[in-house]
Protein backbone atom coordinates (compact mmCIF):
# COMPACT_ATOMS: atom_id res chain seq x y z
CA UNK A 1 0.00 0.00 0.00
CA UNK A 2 1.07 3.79 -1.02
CA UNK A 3 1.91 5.76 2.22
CA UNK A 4 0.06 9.30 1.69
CA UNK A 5 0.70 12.20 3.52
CA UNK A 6 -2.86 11.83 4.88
CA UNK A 7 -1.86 8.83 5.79
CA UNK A 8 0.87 9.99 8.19
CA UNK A 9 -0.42 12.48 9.65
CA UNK A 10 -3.36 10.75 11.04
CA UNK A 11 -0.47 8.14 12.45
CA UNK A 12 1.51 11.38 14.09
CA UNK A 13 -1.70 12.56 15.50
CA UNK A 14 -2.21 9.35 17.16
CA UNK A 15 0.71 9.27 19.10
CA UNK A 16 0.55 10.76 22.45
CA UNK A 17 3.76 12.46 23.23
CA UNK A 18 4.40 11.20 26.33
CA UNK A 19 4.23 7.44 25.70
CA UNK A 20 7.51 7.66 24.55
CA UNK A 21 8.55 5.04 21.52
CA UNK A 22 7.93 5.01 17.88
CA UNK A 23 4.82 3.78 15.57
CA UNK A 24 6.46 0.95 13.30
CA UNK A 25 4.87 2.15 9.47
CA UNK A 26 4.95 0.33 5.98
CA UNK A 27 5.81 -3.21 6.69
CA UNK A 28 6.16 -4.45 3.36
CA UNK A 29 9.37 -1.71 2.41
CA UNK A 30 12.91 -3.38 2.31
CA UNK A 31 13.83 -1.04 5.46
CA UNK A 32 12.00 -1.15 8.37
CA UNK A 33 10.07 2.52 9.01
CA UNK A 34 8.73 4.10 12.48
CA UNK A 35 7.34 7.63 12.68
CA UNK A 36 7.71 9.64 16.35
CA UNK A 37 8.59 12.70 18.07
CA UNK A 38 11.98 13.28 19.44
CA UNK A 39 10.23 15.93 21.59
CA UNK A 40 7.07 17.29 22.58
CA UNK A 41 6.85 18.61 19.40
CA UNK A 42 9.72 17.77 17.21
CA UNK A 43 8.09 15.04 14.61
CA UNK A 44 10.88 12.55 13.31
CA UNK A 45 10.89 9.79 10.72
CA UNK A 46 13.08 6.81 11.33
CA UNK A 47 14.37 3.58 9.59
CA UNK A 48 16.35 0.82 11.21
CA UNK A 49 18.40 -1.47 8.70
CA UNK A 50 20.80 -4.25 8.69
CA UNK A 51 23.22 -2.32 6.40
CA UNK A 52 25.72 -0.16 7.63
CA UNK A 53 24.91 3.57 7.36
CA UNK A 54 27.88 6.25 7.04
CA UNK A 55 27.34 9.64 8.13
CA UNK A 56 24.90 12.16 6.87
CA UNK A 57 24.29 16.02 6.69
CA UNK A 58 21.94 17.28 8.49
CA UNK A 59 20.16 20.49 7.22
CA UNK A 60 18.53 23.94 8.02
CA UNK A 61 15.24 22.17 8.31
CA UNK A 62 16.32 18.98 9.37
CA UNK A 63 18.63 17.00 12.23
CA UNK A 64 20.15 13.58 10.55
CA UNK A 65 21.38 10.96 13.21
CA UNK A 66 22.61 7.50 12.83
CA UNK A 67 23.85 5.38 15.20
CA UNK A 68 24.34 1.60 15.62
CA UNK A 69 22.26 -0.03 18.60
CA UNK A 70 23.53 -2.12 21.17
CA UNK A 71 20.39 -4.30 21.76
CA UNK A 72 21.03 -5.82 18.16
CA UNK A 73 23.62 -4.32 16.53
CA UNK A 74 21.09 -2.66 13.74
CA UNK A 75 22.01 0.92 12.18
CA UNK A 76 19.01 3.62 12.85
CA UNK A 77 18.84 6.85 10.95
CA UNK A 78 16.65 9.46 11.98
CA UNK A 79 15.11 12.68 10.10
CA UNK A 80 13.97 15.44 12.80
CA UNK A 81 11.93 18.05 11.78
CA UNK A 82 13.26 21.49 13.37
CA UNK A 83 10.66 23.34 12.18
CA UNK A 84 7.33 22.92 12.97
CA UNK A 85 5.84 25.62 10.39
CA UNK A 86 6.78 22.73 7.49
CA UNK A 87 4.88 19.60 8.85
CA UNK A 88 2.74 19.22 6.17
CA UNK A 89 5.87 19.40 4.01
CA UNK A 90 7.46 17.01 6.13
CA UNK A 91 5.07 14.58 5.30
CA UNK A 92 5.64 15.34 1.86
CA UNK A 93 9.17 14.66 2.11
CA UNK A 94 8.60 11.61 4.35
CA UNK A 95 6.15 9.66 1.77
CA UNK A 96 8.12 10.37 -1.42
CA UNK A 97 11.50 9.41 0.71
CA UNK A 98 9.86 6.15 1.40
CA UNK A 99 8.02 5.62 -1.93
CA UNK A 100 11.08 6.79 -3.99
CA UNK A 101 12.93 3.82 -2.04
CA UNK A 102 10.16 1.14 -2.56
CA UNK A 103 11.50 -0.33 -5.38
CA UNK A 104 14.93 -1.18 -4.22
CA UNK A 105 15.88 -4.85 -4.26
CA UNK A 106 17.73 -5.00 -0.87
CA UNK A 107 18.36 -2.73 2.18
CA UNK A 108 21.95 -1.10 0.84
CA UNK A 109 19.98 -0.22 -2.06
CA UNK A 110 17.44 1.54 -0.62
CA UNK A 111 19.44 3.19 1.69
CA UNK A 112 21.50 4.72 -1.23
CA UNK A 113 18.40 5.87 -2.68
CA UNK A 114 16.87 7.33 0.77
CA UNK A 115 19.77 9.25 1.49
CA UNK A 116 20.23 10.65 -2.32
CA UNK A 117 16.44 11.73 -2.03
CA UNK A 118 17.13 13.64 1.43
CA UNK A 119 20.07 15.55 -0.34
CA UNK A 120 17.46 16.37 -2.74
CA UNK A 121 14.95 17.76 -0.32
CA UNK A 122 17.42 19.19 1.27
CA UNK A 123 18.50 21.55 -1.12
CA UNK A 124 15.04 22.29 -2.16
CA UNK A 125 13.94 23.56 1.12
CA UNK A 126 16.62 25.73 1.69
CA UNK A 127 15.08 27.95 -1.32
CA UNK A 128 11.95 26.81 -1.10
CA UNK A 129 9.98 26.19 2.70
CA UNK A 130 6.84 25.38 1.60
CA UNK A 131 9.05 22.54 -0.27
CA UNK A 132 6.95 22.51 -3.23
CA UNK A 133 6.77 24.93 -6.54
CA UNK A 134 4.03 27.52 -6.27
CA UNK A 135 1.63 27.90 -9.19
CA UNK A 136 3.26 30.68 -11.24
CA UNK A 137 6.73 28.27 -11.18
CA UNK A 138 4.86 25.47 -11.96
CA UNK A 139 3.70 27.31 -15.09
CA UNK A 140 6.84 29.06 -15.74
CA UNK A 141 8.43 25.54 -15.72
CA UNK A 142 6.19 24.11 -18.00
CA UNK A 143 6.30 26.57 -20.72
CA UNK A 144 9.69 26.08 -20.97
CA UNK A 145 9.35 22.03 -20.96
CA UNK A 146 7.27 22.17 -24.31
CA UNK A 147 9.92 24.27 -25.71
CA UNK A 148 12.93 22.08 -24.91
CA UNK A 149 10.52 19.01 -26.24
CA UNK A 150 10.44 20.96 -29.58
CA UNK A 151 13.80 21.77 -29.71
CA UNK A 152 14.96 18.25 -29.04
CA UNK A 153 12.96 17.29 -32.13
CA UNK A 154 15.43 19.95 -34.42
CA UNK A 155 18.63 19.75 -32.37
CA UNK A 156 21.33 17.74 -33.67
CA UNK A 157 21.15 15.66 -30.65
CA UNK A 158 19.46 15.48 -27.61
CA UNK A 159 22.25 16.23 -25.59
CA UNK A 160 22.81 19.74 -27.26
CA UNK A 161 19.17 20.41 -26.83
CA UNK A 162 19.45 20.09 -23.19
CA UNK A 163 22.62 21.99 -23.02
CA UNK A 164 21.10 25.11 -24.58
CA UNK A 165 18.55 25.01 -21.03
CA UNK A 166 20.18 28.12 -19.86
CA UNK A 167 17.25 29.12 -18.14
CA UNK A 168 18.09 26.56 -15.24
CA UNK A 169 21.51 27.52 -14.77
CA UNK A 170 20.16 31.07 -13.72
CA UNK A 171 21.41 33.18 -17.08
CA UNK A 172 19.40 35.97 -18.16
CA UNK A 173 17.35 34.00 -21.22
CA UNK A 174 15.73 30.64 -20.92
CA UNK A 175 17.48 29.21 -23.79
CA UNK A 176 20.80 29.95 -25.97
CA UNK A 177 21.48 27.81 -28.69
CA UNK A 178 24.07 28.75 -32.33
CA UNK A 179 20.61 29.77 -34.08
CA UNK A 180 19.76 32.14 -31.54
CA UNK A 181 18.32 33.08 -27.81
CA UNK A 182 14.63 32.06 -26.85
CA UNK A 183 12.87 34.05 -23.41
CA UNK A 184 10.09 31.61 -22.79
CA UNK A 185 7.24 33.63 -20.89
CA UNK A 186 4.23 31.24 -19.86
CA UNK A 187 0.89 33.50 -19.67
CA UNK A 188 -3.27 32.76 -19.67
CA UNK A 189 -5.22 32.19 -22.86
CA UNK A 190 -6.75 35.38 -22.24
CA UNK A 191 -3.43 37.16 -21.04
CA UNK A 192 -3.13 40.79 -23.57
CA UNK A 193 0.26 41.69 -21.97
CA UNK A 194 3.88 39.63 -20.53
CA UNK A 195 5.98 40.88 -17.79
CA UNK A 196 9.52 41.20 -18.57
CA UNK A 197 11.09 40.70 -15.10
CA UNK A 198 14.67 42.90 -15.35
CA UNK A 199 16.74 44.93 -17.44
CA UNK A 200 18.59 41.94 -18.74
CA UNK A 201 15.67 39.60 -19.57
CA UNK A 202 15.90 40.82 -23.41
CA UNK A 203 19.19 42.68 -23.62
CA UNK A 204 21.68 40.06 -25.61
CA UNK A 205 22.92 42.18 -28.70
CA UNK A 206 22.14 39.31 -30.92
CA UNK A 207 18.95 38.52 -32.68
CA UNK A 208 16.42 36.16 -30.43
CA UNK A 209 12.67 35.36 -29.93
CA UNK A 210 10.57 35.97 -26.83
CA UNK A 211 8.11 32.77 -26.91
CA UNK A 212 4.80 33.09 -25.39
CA UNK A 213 3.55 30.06 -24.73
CA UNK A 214 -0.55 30.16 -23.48
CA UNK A 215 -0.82 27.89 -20.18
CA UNK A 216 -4.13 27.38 -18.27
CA UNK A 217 -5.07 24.88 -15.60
CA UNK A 218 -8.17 22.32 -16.74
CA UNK A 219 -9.62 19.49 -15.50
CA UNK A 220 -8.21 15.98 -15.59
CA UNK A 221 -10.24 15.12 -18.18
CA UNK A 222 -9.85 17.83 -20.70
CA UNK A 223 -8.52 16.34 -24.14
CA UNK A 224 -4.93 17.13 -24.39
CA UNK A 225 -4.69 18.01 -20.81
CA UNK A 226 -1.12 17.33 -19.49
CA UNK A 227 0.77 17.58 -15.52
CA UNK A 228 3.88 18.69 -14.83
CA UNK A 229 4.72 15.16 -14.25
CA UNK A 230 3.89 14.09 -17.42
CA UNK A 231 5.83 16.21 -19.38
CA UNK A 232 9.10 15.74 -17.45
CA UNK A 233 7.95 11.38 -17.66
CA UNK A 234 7.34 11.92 -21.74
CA UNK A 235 11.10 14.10 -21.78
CA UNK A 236 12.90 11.56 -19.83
CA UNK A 237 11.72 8.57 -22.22
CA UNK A 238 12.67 10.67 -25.24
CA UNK A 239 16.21 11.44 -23.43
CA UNK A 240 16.53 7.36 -21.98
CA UNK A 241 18.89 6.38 -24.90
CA UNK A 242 21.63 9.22 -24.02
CA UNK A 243 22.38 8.82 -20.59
CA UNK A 244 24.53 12.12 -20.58
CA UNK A 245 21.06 13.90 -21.86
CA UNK A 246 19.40 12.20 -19.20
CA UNK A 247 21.28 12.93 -16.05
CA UNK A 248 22.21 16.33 -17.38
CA UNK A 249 18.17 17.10 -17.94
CA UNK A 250 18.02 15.63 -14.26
CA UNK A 251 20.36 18.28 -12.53
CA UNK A 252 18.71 21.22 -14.34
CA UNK A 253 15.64 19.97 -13.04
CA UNK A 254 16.83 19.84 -9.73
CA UNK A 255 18.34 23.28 -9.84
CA UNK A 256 14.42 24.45 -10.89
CA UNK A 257 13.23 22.86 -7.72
CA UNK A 258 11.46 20.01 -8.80
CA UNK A 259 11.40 16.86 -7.36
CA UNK A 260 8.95 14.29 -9.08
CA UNK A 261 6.40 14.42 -6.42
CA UNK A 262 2.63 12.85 -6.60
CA UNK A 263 1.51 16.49 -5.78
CA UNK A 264 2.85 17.44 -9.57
CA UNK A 265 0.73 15.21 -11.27
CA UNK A 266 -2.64 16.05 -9.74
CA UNK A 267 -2.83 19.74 -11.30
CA UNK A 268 -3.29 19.08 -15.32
CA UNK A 269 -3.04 22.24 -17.97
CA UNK A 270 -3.79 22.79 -21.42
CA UNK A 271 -1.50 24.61 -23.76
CA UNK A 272 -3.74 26.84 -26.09
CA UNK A 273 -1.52 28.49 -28.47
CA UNK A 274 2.16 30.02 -29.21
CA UNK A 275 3.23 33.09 -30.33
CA UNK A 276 6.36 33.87 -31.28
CA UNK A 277 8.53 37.68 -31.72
CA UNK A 278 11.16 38.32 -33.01
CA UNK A 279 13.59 40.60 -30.76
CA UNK A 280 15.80 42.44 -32.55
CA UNK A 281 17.34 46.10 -32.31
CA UNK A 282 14.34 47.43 -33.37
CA UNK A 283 12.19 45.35 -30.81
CA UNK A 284 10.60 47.65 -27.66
CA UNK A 285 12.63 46.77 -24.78
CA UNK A 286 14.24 48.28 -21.58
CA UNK A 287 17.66 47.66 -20.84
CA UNK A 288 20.47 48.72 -19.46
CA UNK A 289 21.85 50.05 -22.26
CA UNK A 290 18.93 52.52 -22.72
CA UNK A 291 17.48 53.45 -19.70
CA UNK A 292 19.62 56.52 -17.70
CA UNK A 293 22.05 55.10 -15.55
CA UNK A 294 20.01 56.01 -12.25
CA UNK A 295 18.12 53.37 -13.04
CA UNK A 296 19.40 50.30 -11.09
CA UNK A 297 16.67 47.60 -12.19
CA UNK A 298 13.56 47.65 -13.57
CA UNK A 299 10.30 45.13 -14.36
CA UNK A 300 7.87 46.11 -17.10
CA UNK A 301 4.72 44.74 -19.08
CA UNK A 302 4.59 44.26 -22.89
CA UNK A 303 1.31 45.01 -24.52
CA UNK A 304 1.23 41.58 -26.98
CA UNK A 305 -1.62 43.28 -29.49
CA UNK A 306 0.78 46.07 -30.23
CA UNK A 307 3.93 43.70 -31.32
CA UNK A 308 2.25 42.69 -34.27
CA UNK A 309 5.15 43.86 -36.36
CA UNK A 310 7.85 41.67 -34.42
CA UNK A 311 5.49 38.62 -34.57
CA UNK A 312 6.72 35.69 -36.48
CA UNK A 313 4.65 33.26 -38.56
């Protein structure tokens, strides 16, 4: 049986704190699970294995502990929660730690795969506390997924198509490739304008395109309806047979802050339309090499109606 974060949180809420002692969870898991507090109030997950566990990070949000027991000579490893404003995240991060480990054929194996999930987390919820991608990411995100999937169809391979994902390395456009720059903005159906977020957004001195890809949330069963989860599944099989591709596509998706969680394939959206500009040195844009030199940074709105001119077909 799946462990939800329902799930556990109805077991945490049965515990009283002072009985002292863990719940034992999810007996059919190659490591053995319990849930508990560590405090009054600090909730902690828990597995006990056979296999010998080295030493682990903890976190900001997190205390790791391992230690061997005496009783039986079994390794424990212990997640404590330090604060208590990200429970529900906690459980989160609890069911996809175990779920993500399921699979594994033995105990060192799973270990290996809890503790490279918990790095994972880890790093997510040091930018992120809620530990999960709010909507206008999500979006954001996605827009840029359907572009990459089109590119990888034209790229001379898949690895170069992933490569040119600048947009997840932090640099100013989305995507850089030898045919040009692409600024992927993801907007409503019904969206007349785009927000160009800083000075820098559309300020390369070479030609490019700002891509304006129409997102909207719809319900499951809307014809071409598709979750975040879906898209990243359909990339990856696409990417399987070039493992560089693969792993690369991997780390840029970790440096987004996604983590392939249930939560990400509940929410499905529909992709209405594209439009596509050409930015040029004729194009309307602010940057820094035309606003006065007072001005430090800026964000501004594009009206889309009046860039007929730039539009491509």
């Amino acid at each position: 049986m799946r462990i939800t974060p329902e799930i556990l949180e109805r077991q945490w809420n049965s515990i009283t704190y002072t009985s002292g002692g863990f719940l034992q969870i999810d007996t059919q898991h190659p490591l053995e699970w319990h849930i508990g507090y560590q405090s009054i109030s600090q909730r902690t997950l828990l597995l006990v294995s056979d296999a010998e566990i080295g030493v682990i990070e903890s976190s900001k949000s997190m205390i790791v502990s391992r230690r061997r027991r005496e009783s039986d000579n079994r390794w424990t490893l212990s997640f404590e929660l330090l604060r208590n404003e990200q429970q529900s995240v906690f459980a989160i991060l609890c069911c996809d730690i175990i779920e993500n480990s399921r699979p594994a054929a033995n105990e060192a194996e799973a270990l290996k795969l809890v503790i490279s999930r918990y790095r994972q987390w880890s790093k997510l919820l040091e930018t992120q506390r809620s530990g999960l991608m709010d909507e206008y990411s999500r979006k954001g995100l996605l827009g840029e997924l359907l572009f990459l999937e089109e590119r990888i169809d034209s790229a001379p391979s898949t690895l170069v198509a992933v490569q040119g994902w600048s947009g997840a390395d932090k640099a100013d456009q989305d995507f850089m490739y030898p045919d040009g720059w692409f600024e992927i903005k993801s907007i409503g159906a019904s969206a007349t304008s785009v927000t160009i977020s800083s000075l820098e957004q559309l300020a390369c001195k070479d030609a490019g395109e700002l891509v304006i890809i129409r997102i909207d949330k719809v319900a499951p069963e809307r014809t071409g309806a598709i979750s975040l989860n879906d898209l990243v599944h359909r990339i990856s099989a696409i990417l399987v047979s070039n493992a560089d591709a693969l792993d690369l596509f991997r780390t840029k998706l970790n440096e987004y802050g996604y983590i392939d969680l249930q939560e990400y394939s509940e929410q499905k959206y529909f992709c209405s339309g594209t439009q596509r500009f050409q930015v040029d040195e004729s194009f309307p844009r602010l940057t820094v090499a035309n606003v006065p030199t007072q001005v430090a940074s800026a964000h501004y709105e594009l009206d889309l109606p009046a860039l007929a001119n730039w539009e491509k077909e």
